[in-house]
C-alpha atoms as a PDB file:
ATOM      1  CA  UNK A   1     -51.324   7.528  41.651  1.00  0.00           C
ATOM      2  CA  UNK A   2     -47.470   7.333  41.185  1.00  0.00           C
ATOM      3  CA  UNK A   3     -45.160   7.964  44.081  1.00  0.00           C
ATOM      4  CA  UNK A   4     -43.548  11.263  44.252  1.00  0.00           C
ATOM      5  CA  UNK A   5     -40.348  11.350  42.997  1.00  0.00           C
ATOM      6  CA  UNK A   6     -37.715  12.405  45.505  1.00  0.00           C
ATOM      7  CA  UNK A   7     -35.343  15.528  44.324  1.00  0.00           C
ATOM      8  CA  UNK A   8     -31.341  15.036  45.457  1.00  0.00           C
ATOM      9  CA  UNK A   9     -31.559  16.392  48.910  1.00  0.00           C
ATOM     10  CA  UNK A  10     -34.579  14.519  49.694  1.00  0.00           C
ATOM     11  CA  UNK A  11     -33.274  11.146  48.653  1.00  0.00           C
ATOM     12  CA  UNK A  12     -30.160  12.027  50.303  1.00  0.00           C
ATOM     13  CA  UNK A  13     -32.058  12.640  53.551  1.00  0.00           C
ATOM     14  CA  UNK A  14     -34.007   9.649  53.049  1.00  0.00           C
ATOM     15  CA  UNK A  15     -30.828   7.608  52.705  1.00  0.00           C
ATOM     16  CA  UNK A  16     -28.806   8.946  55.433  1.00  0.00           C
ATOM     17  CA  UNK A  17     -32.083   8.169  58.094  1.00  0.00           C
ATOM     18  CA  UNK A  18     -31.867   4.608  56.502  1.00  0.00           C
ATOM     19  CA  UNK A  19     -28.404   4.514  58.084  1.00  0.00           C
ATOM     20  CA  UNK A  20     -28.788   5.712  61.168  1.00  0.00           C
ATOM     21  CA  UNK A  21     -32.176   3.563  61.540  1.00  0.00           C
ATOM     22  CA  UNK A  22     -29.661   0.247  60.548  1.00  0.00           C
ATOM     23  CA  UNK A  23     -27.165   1.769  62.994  1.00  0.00           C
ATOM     24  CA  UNK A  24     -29.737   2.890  66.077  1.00  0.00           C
ATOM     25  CA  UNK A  25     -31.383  -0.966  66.016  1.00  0.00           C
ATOM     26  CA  UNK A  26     -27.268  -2.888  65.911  1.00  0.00           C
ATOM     27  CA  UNK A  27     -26.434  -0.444  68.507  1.00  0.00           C
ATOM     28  CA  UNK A  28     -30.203  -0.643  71.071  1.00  0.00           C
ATOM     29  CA  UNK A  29     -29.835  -4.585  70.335  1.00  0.00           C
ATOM     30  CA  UNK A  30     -26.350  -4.776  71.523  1.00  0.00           C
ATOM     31  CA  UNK A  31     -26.159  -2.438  74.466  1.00  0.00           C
ATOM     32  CA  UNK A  32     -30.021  -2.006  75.737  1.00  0.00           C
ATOM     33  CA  UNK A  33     -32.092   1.148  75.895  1.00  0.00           C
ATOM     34  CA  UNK A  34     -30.738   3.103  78.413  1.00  0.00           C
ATOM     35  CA  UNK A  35     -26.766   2.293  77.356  1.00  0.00           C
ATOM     36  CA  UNK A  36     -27.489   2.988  73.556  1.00  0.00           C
ATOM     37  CA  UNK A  37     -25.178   6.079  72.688  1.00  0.00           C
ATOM     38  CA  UNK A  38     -26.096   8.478  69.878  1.00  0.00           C
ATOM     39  CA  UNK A  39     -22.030   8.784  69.562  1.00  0.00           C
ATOM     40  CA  UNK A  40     -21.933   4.871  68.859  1.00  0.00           C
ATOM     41  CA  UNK A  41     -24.888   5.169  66.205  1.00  0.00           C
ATOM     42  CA  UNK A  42     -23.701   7.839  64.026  1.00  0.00           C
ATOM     43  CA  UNK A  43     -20.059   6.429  64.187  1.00  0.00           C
ATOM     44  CA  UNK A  44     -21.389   2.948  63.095  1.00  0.00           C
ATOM     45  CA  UNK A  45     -23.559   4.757  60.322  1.00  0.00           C
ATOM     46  CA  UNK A  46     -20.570   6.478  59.448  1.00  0.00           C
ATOM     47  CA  UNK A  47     -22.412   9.765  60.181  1.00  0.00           C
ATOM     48  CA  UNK A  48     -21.713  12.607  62.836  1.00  0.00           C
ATOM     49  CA  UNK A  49     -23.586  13.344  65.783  1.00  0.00           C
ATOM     50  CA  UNK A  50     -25.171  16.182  64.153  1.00  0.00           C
ATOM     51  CA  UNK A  51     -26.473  14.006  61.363  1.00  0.00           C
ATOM     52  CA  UNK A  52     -29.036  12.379  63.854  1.00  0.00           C
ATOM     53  CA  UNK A  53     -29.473  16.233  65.582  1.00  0.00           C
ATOM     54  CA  UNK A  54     -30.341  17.001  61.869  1.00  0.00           C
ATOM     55  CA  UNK A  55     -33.058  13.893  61.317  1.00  0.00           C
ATOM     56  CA  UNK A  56     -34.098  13.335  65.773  1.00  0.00           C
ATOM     57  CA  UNK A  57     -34.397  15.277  68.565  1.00  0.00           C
ATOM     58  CA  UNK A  58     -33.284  12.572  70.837  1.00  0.00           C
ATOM     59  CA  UNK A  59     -32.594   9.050  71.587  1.00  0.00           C
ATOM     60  CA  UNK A  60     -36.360   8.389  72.046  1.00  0.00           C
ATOM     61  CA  UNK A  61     -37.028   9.933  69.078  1.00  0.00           C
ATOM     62  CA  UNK A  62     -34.860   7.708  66.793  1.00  0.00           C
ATOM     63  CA  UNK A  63     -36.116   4.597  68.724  1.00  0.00           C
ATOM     64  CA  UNK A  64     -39.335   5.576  68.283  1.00  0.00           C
ATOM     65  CA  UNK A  65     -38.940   5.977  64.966  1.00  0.00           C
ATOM     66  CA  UNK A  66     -37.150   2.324  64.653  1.00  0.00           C
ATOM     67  CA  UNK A  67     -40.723   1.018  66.680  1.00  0.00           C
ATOM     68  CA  UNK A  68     -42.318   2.546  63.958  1.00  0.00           C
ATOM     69  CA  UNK A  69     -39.829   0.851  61.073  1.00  0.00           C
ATOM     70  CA  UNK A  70     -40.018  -2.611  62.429  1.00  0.00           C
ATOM     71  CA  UNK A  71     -43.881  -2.445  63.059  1.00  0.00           C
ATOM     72  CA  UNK A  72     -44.692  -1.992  59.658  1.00  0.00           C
ATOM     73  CA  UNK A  73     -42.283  -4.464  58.233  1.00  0.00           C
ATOM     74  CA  UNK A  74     -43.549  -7.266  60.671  1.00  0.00           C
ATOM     75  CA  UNK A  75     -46.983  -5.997  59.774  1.00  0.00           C
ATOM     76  CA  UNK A  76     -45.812  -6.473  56.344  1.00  0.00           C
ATOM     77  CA  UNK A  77     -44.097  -9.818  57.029  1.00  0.00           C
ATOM     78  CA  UNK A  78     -47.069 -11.485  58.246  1.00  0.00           C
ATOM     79  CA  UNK A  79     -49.467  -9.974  55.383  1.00  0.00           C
ATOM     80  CA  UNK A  80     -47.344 -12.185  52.774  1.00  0.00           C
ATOM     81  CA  UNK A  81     -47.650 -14.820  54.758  1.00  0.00           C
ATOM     82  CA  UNK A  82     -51.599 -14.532  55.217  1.00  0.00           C
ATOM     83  CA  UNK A  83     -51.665 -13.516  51.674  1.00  0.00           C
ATOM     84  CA  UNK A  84     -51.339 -17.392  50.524  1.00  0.00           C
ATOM     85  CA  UNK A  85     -54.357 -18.644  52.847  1.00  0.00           C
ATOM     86  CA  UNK A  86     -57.870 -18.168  51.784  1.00  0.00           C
ATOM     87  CA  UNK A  87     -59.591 -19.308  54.352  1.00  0.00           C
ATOM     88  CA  UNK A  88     -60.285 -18.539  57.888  1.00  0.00           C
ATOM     89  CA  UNK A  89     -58.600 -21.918  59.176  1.00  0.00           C
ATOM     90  CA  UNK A  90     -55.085 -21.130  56.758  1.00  0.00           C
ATOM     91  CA  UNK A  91     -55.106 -17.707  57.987  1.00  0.00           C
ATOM     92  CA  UNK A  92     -54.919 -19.116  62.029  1.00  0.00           C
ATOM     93  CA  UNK A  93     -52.200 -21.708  60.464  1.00  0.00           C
ATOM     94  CA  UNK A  94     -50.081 -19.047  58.646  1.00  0.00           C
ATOM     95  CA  UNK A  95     -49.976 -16.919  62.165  1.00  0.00           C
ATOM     96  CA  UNK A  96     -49.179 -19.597  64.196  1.00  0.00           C
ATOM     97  CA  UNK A  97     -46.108 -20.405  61.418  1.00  0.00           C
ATOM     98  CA  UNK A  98     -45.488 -16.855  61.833  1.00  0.00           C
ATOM     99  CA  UNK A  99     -45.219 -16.640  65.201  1.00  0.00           C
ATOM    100  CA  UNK A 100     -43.062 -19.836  65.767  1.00  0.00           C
ATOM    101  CA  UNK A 101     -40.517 -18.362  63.378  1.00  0.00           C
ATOM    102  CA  UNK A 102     -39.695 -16.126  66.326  1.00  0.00           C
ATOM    103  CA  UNK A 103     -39.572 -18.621  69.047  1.00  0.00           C
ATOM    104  CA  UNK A 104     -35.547 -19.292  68.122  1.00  0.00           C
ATOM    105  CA  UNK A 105     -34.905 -15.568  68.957  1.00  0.00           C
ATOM    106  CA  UNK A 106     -36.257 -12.230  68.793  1.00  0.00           C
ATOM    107  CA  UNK A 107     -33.721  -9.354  69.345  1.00  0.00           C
ATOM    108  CA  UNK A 108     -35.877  -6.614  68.834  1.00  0.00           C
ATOM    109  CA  UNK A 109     -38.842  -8.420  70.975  1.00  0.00           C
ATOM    110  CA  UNK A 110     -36.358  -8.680  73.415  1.00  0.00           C
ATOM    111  CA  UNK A 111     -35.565  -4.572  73.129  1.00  0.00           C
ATOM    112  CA  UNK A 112     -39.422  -3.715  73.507  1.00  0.00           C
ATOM    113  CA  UNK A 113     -39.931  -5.623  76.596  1.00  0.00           C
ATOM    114  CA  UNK A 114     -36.411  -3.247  77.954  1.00  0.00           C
ATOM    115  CA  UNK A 115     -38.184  -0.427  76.697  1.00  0.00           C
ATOM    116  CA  UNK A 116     -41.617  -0.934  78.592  1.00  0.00           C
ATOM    117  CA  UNK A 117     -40.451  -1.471  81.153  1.00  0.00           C
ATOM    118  CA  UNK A 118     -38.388   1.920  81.055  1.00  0.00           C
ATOM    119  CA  UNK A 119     -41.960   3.383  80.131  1.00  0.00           C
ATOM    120  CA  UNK A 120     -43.290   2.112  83.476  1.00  0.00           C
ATOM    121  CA  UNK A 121     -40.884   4.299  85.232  1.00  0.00           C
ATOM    122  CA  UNK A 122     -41.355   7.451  82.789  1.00  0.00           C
ATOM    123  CA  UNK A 123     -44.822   7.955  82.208  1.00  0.00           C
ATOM    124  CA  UNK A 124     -44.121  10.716  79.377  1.00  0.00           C
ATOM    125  CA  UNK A 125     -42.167   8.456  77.234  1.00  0.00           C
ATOM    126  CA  UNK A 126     -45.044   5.533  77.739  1.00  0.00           C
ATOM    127  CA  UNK A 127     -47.602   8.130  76.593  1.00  0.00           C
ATOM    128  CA  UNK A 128     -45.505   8.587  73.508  1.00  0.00           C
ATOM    129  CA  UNK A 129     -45.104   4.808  72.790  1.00  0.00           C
ATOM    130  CA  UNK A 130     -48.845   4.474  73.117  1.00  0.00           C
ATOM    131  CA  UNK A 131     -49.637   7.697  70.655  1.00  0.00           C
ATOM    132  CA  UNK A 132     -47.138   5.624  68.055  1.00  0.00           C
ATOM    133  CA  UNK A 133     -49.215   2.445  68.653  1.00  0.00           C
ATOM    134  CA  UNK A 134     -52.144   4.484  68.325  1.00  0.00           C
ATOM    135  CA  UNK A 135     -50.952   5.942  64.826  1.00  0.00           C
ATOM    136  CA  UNK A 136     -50.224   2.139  63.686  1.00  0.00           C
ATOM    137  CA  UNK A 137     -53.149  -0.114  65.057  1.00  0.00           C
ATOM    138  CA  UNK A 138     -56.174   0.251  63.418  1.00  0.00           C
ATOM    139  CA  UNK A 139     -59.545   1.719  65.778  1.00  0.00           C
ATOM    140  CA  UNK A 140     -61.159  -1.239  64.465  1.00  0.00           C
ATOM    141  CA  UNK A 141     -58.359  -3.566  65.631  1.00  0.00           C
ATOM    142  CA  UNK A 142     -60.547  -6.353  66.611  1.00  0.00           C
ATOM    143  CA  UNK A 143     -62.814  -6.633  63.477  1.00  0.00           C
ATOM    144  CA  UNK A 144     -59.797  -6.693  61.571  1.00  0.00           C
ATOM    145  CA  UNK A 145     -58.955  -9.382  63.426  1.00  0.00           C
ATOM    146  CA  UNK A 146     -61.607 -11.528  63.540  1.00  0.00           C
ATOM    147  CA  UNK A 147     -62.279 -10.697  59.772  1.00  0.00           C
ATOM    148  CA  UNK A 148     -59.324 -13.016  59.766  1.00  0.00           C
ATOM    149  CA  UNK A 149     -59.119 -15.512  62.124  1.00  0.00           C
ATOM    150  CA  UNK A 150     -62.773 -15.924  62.822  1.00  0.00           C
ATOM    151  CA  UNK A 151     -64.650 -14.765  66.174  1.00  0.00           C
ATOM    152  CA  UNK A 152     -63.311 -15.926  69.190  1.00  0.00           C
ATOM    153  CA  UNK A 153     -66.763 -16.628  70.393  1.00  0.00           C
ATOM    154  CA  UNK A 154     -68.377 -15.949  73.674  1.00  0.00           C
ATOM    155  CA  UNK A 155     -68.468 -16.626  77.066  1.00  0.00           C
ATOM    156  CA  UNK A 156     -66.709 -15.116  80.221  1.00  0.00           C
ATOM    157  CA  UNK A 157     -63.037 -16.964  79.589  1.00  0.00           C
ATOM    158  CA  UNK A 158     -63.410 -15.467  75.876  1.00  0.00           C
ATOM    159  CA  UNK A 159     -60.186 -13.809  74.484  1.00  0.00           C
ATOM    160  CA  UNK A 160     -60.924 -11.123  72.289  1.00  0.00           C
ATOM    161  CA  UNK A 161     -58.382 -11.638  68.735  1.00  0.00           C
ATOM    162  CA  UNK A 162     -56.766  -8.327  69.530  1.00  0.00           C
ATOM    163  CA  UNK A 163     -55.551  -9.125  73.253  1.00  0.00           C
ATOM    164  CA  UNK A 164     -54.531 -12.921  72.106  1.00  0.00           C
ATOM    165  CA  UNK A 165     -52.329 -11.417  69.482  1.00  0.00           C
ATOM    166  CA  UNK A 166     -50.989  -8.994  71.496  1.00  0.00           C
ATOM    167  CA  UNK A 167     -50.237 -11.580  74.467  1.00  0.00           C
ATOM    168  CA  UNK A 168     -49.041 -14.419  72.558  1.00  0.00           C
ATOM    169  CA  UNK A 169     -46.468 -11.862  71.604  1.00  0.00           C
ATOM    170  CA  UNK A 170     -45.775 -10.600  74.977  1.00  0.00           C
ATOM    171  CA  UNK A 171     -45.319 -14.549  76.216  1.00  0.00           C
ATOM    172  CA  UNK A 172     -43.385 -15.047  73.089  1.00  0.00           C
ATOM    173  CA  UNK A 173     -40.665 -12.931  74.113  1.00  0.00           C
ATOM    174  CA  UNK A 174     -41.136 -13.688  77.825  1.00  0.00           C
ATOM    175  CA  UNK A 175     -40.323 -16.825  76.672  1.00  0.00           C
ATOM    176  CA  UNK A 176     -37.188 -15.485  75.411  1.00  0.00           C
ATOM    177  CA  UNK A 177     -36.505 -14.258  78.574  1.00  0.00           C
ATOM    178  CA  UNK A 178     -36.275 -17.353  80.506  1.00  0.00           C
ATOM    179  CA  UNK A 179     -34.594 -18.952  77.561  1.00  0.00           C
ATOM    180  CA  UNK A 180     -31.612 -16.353  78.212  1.00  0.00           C
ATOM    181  CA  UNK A 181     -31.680 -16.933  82.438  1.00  0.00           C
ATOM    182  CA  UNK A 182     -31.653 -20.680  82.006  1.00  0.00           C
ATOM    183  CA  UNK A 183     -30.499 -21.858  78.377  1.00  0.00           C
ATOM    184  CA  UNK A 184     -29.539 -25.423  79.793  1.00  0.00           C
ATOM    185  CA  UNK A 185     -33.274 -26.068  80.864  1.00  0.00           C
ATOM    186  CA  UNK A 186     -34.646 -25.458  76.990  1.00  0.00           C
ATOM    187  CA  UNK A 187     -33.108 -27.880  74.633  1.00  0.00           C
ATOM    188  CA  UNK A 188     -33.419 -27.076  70.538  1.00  0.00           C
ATOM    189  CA  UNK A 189     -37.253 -27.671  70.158  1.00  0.00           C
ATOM    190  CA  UNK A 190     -38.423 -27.386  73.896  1.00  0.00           C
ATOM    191  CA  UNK A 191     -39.226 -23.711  73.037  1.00  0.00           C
ATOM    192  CA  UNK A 192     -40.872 -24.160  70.279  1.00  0.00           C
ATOM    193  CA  UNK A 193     -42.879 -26.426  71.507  1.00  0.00           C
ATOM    194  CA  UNK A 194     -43.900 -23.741  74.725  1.00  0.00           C
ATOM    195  CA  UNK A 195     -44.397 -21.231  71.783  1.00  0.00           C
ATOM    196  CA  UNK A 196     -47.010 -23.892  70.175  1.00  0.00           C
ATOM    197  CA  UNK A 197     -48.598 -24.641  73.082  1.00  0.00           C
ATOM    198  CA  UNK A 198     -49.348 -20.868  74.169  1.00  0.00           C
ATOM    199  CA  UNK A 199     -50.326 -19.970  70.602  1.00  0.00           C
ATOM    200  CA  UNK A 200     -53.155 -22.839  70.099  1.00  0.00           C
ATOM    201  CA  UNK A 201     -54.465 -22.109  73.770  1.00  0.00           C
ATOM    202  CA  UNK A 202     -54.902 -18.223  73.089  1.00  0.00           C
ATOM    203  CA  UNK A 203     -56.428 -18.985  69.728  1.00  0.00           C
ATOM    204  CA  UNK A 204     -58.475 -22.375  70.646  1.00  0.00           C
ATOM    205  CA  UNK A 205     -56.507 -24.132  67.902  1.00  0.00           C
ATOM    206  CA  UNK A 206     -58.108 -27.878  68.011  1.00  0.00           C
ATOM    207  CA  UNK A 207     -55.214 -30.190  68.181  1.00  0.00           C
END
């Protein structure tokens, strides 16, 4: 079935929460979470305050909603890439390229570990990151997963698919981290290398 077409005010709406989105994720990269001003965002969108009032009811909201934005395009991201492997062994390799593409940097990695860790300390707000994730990941996230990269077998030291994903991640941009604190200890492929390293361990890559 075709797409709906958008009437004027619609696609203006659309457009103008396109903006703001660009805006909100230049302006929570460059100042953090909690320093982020709606002010600064509508300014650099070239919007007033009371265009985001108009679109979010809050800062959460609108970074929530830029969660939401950059899930499904890294979703989307790593579906092209899986989508030229047809095999259970090209599918593992195409991740693992995936993943090392972010080892050089990950700005927006680097915002979702700030904003976890503000979730710790507001419980309501980490509710309403988890109902988003909820919305996105799939019930069956682990079949999905192992449909493919194969089963991660059994055994008590067994990582399910879902959790290795979802660490190597996590490590990736605690990785990052460390990178920032002590840039003289990681020279131009050191990280990588780390990144490699955690990857085929999670996954039981055979070198």
């Amino acid at each position: 079935m075709a797409p709906t077409k958008l009437n004027r005010h619609e696609q203006k709406t659309k457009e103008t929460r396109e903006q703001l989105l660009r805006a909100a994720e230049i302006v929570f990269v460059r100042d953090g979470y909690e320093r982020a001003d709606l002010l600064e965002i509508a300014k650099l969108a070239g919007r007033t305050k009371g265009a985001i009032y108009a679109q979010f009811s809050s800062k959460e909201e609108v970074f929530l909603a830029l969660v939401e934005q950059n899930a499904h395009k890294r979703r989307a991201q790593m579906r092209e890439r899986l989508a030229e492997s047809t095999s259970v062994e090209g599918n593992l390799a195409a991740l693992r390229a995936y993943y090392l593409a972010l080892a050089d940097d990950d700005p927006f990695g680097m915002l979702m570990l700030e904003f976890r860790l503000y979730t710790i300390r507001h419980p309501e707000a980490r509710e309403r990151l988890a109902e988003l994730y909820r919305s996105i990941i799939p019930a069956n996230e682990e079949e999905v997963y192992v449909s493919m990269l194969g089963s991660a077998g059994a055994g008590e030291d067994t990582i399910p698919r879902a959790v290795a994903v979802h660490a190597a991640f996590m490590m990736q941009v605690a990785l990052h981290v460390q990178m920032k604190f002590e840039p003289k200890m990681f020279d131009a492929n050191l990280h990588t290398v780390i990144a490699g390293r955690v990857f085929d361990a999670l996954f039981d890559v055979a070198k």
